[in-house]
C-alpha atoms as a PDB file:
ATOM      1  CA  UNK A   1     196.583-193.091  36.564  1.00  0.00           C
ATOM      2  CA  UNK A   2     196.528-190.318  39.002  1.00  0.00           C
ATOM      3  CA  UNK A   3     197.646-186.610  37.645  1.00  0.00           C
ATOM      4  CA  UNK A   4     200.832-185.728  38.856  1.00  0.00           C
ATOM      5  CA  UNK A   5     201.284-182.067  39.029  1.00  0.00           C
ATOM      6  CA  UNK A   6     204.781-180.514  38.659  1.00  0.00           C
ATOM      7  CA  UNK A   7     206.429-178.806  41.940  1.00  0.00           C
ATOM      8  CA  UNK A   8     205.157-175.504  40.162  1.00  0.00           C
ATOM      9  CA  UNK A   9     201.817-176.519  39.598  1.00  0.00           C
ATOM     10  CA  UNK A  10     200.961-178.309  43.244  1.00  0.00           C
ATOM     11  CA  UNK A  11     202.584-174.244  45.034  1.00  0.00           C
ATOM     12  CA  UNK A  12     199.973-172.720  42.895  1.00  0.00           C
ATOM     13  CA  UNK A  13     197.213-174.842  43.689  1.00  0.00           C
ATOM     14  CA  UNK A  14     197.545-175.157  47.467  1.00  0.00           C
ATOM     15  CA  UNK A  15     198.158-171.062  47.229  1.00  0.00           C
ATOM     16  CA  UNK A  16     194.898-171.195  45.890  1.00  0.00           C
ATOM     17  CA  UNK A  17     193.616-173.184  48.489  1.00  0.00           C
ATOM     18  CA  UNK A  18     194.798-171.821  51.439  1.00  0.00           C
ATOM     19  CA  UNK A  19     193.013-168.469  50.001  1.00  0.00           C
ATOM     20  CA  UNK A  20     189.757-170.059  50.461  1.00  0.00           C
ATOM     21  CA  UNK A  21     188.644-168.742  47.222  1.00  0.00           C
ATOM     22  CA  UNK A  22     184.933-169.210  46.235  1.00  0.00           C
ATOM     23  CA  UNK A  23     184.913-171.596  42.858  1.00  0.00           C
ATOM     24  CA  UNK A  24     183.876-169.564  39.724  1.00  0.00           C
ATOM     25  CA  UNK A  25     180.828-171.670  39.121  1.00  0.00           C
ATOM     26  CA  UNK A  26     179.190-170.503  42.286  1.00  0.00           C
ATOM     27  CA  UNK A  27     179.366-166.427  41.274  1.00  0.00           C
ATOM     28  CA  UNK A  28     177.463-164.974  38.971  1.00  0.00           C
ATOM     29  CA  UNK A  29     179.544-163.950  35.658  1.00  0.00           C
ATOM     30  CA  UNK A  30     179.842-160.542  36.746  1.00  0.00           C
ATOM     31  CA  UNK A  31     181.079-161.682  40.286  1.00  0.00           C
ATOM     32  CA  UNK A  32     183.286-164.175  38.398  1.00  0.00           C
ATOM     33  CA  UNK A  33     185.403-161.759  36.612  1.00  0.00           C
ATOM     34  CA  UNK A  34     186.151-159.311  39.372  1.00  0.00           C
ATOM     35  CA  UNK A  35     187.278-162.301  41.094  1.00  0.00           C
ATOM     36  CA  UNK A  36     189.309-163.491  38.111  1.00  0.00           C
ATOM     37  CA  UNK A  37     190.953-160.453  37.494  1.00  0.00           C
ATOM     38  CA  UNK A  38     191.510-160.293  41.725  1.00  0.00           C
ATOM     39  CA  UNK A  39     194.424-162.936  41.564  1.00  0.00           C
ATOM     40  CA  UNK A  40     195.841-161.589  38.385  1.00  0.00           C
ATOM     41  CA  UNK A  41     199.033-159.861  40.045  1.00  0.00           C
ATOM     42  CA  UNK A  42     199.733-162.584  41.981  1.00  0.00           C
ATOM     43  CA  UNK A  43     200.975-165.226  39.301  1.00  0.00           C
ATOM     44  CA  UNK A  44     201.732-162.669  36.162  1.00  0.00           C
ATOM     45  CA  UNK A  45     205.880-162.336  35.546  1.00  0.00           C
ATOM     46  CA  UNK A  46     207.012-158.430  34.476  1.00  0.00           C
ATOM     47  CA  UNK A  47     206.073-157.596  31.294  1.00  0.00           C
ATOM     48  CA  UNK A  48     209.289-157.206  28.579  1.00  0.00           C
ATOM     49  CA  UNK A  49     209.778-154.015  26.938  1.00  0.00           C
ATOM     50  CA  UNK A  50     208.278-153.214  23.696  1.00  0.00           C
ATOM     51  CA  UNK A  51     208.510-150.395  21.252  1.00  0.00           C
ATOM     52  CA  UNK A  52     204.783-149.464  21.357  1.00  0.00           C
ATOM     53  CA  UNK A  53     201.253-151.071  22.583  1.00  0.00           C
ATOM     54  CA  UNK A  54     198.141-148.887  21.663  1.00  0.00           C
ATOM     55  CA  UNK A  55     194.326-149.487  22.300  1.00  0.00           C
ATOM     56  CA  UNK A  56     192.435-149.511  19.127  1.00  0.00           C
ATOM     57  CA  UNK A  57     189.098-150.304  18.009  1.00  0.00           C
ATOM     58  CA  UNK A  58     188.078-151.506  14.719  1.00  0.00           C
ATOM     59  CA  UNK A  59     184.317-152.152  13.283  1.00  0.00           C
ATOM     60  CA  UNK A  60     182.626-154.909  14.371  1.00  0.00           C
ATOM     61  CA  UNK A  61     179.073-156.543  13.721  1.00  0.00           C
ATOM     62  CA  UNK A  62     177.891-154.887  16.536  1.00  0.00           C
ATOM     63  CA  UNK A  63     179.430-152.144  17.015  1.00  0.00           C
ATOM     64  CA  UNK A  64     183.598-150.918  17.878  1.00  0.00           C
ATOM     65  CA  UNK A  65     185.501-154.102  19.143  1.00  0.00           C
ATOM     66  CA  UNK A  66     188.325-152.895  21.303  1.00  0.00           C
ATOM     67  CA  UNK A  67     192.133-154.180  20.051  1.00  0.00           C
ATOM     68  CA  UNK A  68     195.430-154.091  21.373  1.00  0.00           C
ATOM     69  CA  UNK A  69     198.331-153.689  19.254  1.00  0.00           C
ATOM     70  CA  UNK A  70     201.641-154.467  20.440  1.00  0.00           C
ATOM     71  CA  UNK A  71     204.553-153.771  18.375  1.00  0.00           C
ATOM     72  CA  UNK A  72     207.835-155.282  19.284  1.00  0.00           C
ATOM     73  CA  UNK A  73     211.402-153.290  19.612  1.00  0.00           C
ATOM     74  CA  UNK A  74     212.888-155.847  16.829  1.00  0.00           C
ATOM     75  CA  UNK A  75     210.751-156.976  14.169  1.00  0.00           C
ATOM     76  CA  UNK A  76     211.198-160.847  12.647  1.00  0.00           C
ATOM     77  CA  UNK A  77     211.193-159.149   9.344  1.00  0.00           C
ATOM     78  CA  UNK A  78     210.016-156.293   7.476  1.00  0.00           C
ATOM     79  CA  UNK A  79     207.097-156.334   6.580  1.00  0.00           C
ATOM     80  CA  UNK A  80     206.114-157.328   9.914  1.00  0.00           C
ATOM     81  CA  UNK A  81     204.802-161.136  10.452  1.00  0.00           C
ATOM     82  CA  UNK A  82     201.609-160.336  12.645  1.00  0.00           C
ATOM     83  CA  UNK A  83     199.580-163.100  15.235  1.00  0.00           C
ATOM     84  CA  UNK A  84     196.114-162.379  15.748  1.00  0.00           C
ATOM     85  CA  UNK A  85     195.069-163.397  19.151  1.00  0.00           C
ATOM     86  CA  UNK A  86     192.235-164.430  21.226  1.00  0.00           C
ATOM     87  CA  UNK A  87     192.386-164.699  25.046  1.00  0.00           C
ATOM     88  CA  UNK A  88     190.670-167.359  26.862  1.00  0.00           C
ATOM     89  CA  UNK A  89     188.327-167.485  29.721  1.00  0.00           C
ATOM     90  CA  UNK A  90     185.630-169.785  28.953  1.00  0.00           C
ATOM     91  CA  UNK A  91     184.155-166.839  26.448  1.00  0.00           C
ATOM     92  CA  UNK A  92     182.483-165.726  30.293  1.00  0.00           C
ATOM     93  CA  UNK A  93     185.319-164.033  32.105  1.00  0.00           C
ATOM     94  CA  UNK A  94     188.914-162.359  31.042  1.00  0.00           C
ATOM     95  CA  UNK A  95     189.753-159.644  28.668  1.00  0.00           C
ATOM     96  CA  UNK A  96     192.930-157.835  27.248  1.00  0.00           C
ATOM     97  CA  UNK A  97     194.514-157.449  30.344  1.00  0.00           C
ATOM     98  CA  UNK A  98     194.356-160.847  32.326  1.00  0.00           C
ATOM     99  CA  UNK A  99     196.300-162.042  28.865  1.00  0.00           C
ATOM    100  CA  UNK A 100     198.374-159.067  28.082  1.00  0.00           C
ATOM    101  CA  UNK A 101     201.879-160.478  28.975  1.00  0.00           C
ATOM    102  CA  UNK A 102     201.583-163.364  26.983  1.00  0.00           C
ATOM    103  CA  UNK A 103     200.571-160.997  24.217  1.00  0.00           C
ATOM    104  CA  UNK A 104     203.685-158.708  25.171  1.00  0.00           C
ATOM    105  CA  UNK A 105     206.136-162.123  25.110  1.00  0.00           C
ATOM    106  CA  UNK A 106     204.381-163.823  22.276  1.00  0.00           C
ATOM    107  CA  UNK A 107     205.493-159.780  20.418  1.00  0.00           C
ATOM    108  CA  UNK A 108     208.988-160.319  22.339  1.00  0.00           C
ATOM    109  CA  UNK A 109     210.212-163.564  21.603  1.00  0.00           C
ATOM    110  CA  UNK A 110     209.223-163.983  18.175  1.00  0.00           C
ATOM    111  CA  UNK A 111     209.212-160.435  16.725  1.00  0.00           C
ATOM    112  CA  UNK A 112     205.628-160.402  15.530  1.00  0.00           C
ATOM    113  CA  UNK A 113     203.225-157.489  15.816  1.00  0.00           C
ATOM    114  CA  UNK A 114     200.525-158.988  17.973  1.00  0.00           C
ATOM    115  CA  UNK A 115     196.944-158.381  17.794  1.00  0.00           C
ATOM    116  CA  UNK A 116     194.675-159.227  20.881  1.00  0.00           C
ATOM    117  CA  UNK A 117     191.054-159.185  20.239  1.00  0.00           C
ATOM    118  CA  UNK A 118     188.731-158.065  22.991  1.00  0.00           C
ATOM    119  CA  UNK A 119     185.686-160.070  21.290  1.00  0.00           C
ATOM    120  CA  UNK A 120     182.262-159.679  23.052  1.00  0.00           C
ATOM    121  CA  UNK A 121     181.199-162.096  26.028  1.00  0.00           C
ATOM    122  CA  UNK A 122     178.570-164.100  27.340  1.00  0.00           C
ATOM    123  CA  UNK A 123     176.179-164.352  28.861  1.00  0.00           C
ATOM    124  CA  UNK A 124     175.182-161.060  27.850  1.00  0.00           C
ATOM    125  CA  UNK A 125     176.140-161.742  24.344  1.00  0.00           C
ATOM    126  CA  UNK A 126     175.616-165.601  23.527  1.00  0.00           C
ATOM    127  CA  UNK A 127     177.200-167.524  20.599  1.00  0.00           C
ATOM    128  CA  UNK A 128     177.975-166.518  17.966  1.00  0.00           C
ATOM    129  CA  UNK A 129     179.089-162.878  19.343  1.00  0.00           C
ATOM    130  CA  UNK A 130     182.250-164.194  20.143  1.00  0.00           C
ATOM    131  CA  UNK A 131     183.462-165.715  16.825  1.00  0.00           C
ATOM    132  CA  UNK A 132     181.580-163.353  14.612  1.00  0.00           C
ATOM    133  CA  UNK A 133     183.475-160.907  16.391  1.00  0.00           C
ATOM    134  CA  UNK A 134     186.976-162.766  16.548  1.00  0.00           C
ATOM    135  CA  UNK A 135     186.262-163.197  12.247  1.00  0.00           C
ATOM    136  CA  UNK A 136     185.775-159.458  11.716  1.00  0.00           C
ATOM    137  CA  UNK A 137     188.564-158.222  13.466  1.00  0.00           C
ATOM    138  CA  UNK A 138     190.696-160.422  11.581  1.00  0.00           C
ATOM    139  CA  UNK A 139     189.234-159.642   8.154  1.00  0.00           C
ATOM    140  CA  UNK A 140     189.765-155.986   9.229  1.00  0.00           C
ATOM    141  CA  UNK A 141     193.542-156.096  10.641  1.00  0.00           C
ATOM    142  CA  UNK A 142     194.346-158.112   7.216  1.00  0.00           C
ATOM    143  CA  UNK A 143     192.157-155.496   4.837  1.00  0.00           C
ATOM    144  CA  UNK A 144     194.489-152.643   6.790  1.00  0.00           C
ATOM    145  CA  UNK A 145     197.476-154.800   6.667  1.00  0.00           C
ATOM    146  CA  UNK A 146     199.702-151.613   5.104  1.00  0.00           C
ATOM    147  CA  UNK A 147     198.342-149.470   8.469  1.00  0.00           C
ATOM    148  CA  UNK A 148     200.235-151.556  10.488  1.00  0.00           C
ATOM    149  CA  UNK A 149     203.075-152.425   8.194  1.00  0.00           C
ATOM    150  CA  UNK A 150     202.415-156.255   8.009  1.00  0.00           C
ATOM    151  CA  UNK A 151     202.657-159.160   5.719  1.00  0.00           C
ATOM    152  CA  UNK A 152     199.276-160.617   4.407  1.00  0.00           C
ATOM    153  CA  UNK A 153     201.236-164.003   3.502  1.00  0.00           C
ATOM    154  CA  UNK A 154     202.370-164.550   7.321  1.00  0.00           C
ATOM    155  CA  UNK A 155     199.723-163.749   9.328  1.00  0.00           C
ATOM    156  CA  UNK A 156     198.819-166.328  12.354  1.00  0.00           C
ATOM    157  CA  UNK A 157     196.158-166.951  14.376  1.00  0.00           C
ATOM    158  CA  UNK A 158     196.395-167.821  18.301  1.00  0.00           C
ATOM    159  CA  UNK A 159     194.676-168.217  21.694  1.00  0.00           C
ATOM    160  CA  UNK A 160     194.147-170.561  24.589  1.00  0.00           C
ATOM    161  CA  UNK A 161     191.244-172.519  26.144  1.00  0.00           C
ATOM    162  CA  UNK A 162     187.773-170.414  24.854  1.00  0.00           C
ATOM    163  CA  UNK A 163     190.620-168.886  22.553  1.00  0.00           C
ATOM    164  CA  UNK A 164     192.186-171.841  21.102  1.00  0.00           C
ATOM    165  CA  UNK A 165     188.561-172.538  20.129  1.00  0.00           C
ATOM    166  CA  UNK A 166     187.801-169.515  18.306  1.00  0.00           C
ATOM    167  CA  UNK A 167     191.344-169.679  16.797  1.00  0.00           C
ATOM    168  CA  UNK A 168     190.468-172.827  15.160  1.00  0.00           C
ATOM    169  CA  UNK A 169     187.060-171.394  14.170  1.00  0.00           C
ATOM    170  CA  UNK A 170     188.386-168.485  12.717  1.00  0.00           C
ATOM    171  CA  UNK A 171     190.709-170.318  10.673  1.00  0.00           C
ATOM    172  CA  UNK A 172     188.234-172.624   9.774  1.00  0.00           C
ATOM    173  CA  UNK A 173     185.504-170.098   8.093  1.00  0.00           C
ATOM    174  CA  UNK A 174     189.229-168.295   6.199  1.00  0.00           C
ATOM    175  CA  UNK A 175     189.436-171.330   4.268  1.00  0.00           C
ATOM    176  CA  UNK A 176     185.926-171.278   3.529  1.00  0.00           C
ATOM    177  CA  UNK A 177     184.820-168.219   2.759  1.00  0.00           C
ATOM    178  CA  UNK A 178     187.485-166.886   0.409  1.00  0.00           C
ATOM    179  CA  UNK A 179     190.168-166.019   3.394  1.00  0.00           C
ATOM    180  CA  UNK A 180     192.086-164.117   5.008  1.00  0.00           C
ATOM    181  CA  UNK A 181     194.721-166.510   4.333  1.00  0.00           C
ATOM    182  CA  UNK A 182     196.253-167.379   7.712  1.00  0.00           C
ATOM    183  CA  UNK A 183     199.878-169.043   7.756  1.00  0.00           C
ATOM    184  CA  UNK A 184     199.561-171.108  10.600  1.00  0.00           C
ATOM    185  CA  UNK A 185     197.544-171.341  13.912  1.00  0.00           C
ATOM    186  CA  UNK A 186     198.193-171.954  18.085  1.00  0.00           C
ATOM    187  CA  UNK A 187     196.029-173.858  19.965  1.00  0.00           C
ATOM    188  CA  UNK A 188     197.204-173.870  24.033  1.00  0.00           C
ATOM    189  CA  UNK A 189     194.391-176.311  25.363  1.00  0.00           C
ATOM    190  CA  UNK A 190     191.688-175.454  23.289  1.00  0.00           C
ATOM    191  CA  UNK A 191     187.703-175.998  23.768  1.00  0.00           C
ATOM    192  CA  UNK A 192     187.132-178.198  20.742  1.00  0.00           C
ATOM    193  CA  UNK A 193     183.572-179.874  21.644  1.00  0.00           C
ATOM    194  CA  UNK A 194     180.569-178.506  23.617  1.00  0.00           C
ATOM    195  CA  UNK A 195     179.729-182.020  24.140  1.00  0.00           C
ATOM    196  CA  UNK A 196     181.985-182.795  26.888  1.00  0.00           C
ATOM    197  CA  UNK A 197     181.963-186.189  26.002  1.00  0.00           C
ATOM    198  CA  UNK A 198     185.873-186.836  25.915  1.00  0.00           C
ATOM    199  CA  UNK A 199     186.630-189.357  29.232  1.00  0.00           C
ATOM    200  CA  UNK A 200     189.285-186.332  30.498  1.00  0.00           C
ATOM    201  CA  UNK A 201     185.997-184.415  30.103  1.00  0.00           C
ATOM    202  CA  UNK A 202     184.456-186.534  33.350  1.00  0.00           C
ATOM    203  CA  UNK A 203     187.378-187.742  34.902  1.00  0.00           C
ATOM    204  CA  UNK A 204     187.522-186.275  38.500  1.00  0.00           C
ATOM    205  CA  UNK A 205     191.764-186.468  38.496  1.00  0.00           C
ATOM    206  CA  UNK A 206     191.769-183.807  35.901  1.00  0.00           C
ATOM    207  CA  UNK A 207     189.731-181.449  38.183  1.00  0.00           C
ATOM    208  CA  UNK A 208     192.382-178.790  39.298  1.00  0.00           C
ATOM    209  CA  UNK A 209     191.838-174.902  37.923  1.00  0.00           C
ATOM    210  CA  UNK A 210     189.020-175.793  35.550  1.00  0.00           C
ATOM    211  CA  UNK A 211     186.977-178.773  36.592  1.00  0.00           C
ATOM    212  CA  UNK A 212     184.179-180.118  34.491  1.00  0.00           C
ATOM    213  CA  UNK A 213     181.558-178.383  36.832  1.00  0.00           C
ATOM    214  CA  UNK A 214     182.841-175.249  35.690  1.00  0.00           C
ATOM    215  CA  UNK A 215     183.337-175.929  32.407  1.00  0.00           C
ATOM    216  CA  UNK A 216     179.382-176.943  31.976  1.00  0.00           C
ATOM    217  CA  UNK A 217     179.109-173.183  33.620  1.00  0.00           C
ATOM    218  CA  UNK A 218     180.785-171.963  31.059  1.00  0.00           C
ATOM    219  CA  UNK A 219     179.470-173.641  28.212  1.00  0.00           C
ATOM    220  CA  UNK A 220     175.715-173.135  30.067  1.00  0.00           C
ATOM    221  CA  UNK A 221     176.435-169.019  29.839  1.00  0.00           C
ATOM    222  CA  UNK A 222     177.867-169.045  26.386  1.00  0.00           C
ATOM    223  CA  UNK A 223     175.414-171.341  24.294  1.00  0.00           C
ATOM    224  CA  UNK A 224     171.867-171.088  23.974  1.00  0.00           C
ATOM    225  CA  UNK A 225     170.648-174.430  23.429  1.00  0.00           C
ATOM    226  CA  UNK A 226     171.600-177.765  23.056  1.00  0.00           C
ATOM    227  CA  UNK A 227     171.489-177.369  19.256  1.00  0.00           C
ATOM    228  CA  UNK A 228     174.198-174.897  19.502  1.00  0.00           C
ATOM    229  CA  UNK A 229     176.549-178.125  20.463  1.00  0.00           C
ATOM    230  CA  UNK A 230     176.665-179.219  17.231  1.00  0.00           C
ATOM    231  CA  UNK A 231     177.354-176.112  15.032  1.00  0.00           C
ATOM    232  CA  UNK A 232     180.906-176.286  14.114  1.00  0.00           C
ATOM    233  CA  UNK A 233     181.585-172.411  15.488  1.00  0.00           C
ATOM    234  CA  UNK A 234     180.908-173.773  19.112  1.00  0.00           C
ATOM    235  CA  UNK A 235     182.530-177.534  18.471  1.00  0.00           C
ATOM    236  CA  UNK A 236     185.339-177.147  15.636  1.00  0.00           C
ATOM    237  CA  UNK A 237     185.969-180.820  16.389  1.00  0.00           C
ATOM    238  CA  UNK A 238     182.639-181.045  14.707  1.00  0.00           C
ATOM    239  CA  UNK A 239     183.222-179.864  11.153  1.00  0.00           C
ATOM    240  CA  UNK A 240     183.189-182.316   8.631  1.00  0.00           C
ATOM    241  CA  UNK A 241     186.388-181.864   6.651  1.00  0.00           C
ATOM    242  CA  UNK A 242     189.779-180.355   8.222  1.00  0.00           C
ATOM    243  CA  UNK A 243     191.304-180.229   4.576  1.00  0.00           C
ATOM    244  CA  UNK A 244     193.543-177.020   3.948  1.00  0.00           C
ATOM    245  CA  UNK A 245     193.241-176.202   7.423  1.00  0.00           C
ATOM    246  CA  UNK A 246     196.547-174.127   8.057  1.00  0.00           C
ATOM    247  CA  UNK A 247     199.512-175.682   9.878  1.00  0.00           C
ATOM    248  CA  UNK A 248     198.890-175.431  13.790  1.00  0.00           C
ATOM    249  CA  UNK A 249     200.640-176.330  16.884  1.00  0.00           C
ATOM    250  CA  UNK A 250     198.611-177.536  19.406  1.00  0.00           C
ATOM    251  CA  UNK A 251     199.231-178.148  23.338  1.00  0.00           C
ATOM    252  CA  UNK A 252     197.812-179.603  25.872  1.00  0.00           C
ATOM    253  CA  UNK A 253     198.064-179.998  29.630  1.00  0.00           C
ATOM    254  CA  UNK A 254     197.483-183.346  31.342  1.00  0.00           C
ATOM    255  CA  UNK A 255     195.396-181.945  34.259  1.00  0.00           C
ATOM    256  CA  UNK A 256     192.743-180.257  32.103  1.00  0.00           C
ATOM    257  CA  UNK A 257     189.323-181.354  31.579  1.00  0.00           C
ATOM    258  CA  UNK A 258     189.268-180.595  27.795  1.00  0.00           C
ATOM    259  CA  UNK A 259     193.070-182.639  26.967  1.00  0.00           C
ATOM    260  CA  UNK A 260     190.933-184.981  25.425  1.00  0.00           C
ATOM    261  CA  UNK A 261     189.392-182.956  22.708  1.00  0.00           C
ATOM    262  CA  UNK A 262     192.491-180.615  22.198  1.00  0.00           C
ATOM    263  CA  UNK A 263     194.013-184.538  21.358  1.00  0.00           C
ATOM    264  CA  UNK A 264     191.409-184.969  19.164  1.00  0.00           C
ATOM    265  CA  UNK A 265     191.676-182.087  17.207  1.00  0.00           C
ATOM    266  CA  UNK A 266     195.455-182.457  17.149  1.00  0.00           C
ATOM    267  CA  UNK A 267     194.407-186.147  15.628  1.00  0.00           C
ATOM    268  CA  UNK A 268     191.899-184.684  12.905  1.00  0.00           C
ATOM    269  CA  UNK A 269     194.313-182.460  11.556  1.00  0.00           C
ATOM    270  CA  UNK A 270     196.964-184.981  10.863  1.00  0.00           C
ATOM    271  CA  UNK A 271     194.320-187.253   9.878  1.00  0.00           C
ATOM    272  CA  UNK A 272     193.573-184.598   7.088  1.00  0.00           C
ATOM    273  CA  UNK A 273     197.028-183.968   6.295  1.00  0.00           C
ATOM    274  CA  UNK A 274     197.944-180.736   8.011  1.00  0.00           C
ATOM    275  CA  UNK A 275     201.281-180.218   9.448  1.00  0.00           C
ATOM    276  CA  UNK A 276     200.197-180.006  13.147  1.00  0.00           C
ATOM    277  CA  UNK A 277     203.247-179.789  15.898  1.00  0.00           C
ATOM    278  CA  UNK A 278     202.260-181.061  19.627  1.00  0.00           C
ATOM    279  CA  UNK A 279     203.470-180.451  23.188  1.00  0.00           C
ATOM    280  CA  UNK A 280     201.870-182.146  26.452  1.00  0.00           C
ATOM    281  CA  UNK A 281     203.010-180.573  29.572  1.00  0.00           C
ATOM    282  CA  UNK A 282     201.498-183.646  31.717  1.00  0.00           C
ATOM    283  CA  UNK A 283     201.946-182.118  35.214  1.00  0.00           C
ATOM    284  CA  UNK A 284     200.498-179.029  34.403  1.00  0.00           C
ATOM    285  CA  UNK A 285     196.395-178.047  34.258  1.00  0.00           C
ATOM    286  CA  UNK A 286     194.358-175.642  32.249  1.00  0.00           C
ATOM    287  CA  UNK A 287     195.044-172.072  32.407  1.00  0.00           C
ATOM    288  CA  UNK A 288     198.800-172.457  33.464  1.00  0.00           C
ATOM    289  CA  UNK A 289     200.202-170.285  30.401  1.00  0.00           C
ATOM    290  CA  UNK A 290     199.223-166.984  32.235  1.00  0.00           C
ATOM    291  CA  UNK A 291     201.027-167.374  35.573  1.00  0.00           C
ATOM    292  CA  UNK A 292     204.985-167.141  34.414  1.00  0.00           C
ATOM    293  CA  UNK A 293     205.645-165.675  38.085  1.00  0.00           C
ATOM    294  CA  UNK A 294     205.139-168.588  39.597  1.00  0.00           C
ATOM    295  CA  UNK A 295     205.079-171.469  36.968  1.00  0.00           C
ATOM    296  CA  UNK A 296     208.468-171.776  34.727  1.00  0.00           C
ATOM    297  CA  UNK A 297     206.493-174.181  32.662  1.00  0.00           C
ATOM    298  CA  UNK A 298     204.337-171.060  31.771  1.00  0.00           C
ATOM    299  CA  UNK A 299     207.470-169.529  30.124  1.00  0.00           C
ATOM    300  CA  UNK A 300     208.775-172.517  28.725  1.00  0.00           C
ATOM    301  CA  UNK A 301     205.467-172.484  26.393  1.00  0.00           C
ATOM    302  CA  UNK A 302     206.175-168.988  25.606  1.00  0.00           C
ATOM    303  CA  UNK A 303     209.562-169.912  24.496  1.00  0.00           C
ATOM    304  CA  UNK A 304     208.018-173.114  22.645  1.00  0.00           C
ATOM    305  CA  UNK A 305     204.911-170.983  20.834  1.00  0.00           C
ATOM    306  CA  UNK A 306     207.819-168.080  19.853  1.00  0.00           C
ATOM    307  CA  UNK A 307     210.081-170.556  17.868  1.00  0.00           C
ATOM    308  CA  UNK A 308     207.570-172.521  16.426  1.00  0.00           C
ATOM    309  CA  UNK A 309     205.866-168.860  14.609  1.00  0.00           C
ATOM    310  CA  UNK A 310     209.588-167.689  13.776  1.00  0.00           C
ATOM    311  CA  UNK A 311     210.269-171.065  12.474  1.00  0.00           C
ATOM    312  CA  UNK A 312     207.181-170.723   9.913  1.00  0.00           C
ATOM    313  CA  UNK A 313     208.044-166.716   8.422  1.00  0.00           C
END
């Protein structure tokens, strides 16, 4: 059946129509960012108030990777619950500010200390950069836990799209590799499988924001090789056992090339027995989180994400 987008979601995309915007896929990745980071102000609601956000850096495997730390006016509890995220962009484009309100409501609304990692991108550093960055800033914001004044035991790990996947990587090599221990993990449409071989992944009605063309352009910048499709850093859906996987809530939008696989990873984690909550926002497509000015629905998932981390501290 044809994708019905909410009233929301149809404004937004004719807005981007009518500014004749080039598609992503047809810049290079340099070009692709400036005009990513272009419409930014256009669809971002006011940031809330919070006590304190700083710019840190902390060691990474090749070299400082940039952090922002945003501490919010009322804390959950004392010590601090913290989420550790990752912002999406097809691990090509983005950075700390395109997702910095989401950061500053995700701090907000649930009272968590929020972590966004500014991990490196492609093409100009390929996979692994990204998670090998995104796993040593979270081993080093847990080691300094008492810096920050959080809780080791409820520490949570989050992102969307290129994030979600690199969320569920991250929490994937914790449980093998002797930790951090991570309490729980958000997945808002996540990358699961290079492959693209999901039917949403091919299926022309879920062409709206991200369309499979540009998807392959992502995945084309960020891998090296075809081989790289089957490590389980780039596909998580890949990895052979999801056992002791922490709980996660995963969503998914139904105009979004990669609903398929962010199903199927919901599906493998209840398959091996992990507590996994799931919300579908069907009229919405992929990257609609980031544009509360103009999409409630963006808000709404806020909301959602907030109680579902206070719910778990």
């Amino acid at each position: 059946m044809p994708i019905v987008l909410d009233p929301s979601a149809a404004f937004v995309m004719e807005a981007f129509k009518a500014a004749n915007r080039p598609k992503l896929e047809t810049l290079s990745p340099p070009e692709a960012r400036e005009a990513s980071n272009a419409g930014r102000a256009a669809v971002q609601p006011e940031p809330p108030e919070l006590a304190s956000v700083d710019n840190i850096t902390v060691p990474g495997p090749a070299g400082p990777i940039p952090v922002r730390v945003y501490k919010p006016k009322k804390l959950a509890r004392n010590p601090a619950p913290a989420l550790i995220f990752y912002h999406g962009g097809g691990w090509v484009i983005c950075d700390l500010d395109s997702h910095d309100i989401v950061c500053r409501q995700m701090a907000d609304q649930a009272g968590f200390m929020v972590f966004s990692i500014d991990y490196r991108l492609a093409p100009e550093h390929k996979f692994p950069a990204a998670p090998l960055d995104c796993i040593a800033a979270t081993r080093w914001i847990v080691d300094n836990a008492a810096k920050f004044g959080i809780d080791t035991s409820r520490v949570f790990a989050g992102g969307d799209s290129a994030g979600g996947n690199l969320t569920a990587v991250v929490t994937i090599h914790a449980r093998d590799n002797g930790g951090p221990k991570i309490a729980g993990q958000v997945l808002v449409y996540p990358a699961t499988d290079m492959g693209m071989g999901h039917p949403s992944a091919t299926n022309p009605d879920m062409d709206v924001l991200l369309s499979s063309t540009l998807m392959r352009w992502f995945i084309d910048h960020y891998l090296t090789g075809k081989a790289d499709v089957d490590d389980w850093r780039a596909s998580p859906l890949r990895i052979k056992d999801m056992k002791g996987l922490p709980p996660a809530f995963v969503i998914t939008a139904g105009a979004d090339p990669l609903h398929d696989e962010g199903l199927a990873y919901r599906d493998r984690l209840k398959g091996a027995g992990i507590d996994v909550a799931y919300a579908n926002y069907p009229g919405q497509f992929h990257g609609f989180w980031t544009m509360g000015k103009l999409i409630p629905e963006a808000n709404k998932l806020s909301n959602e994400i907030a109680a579902w981390l206070k719910a778990r501290i």
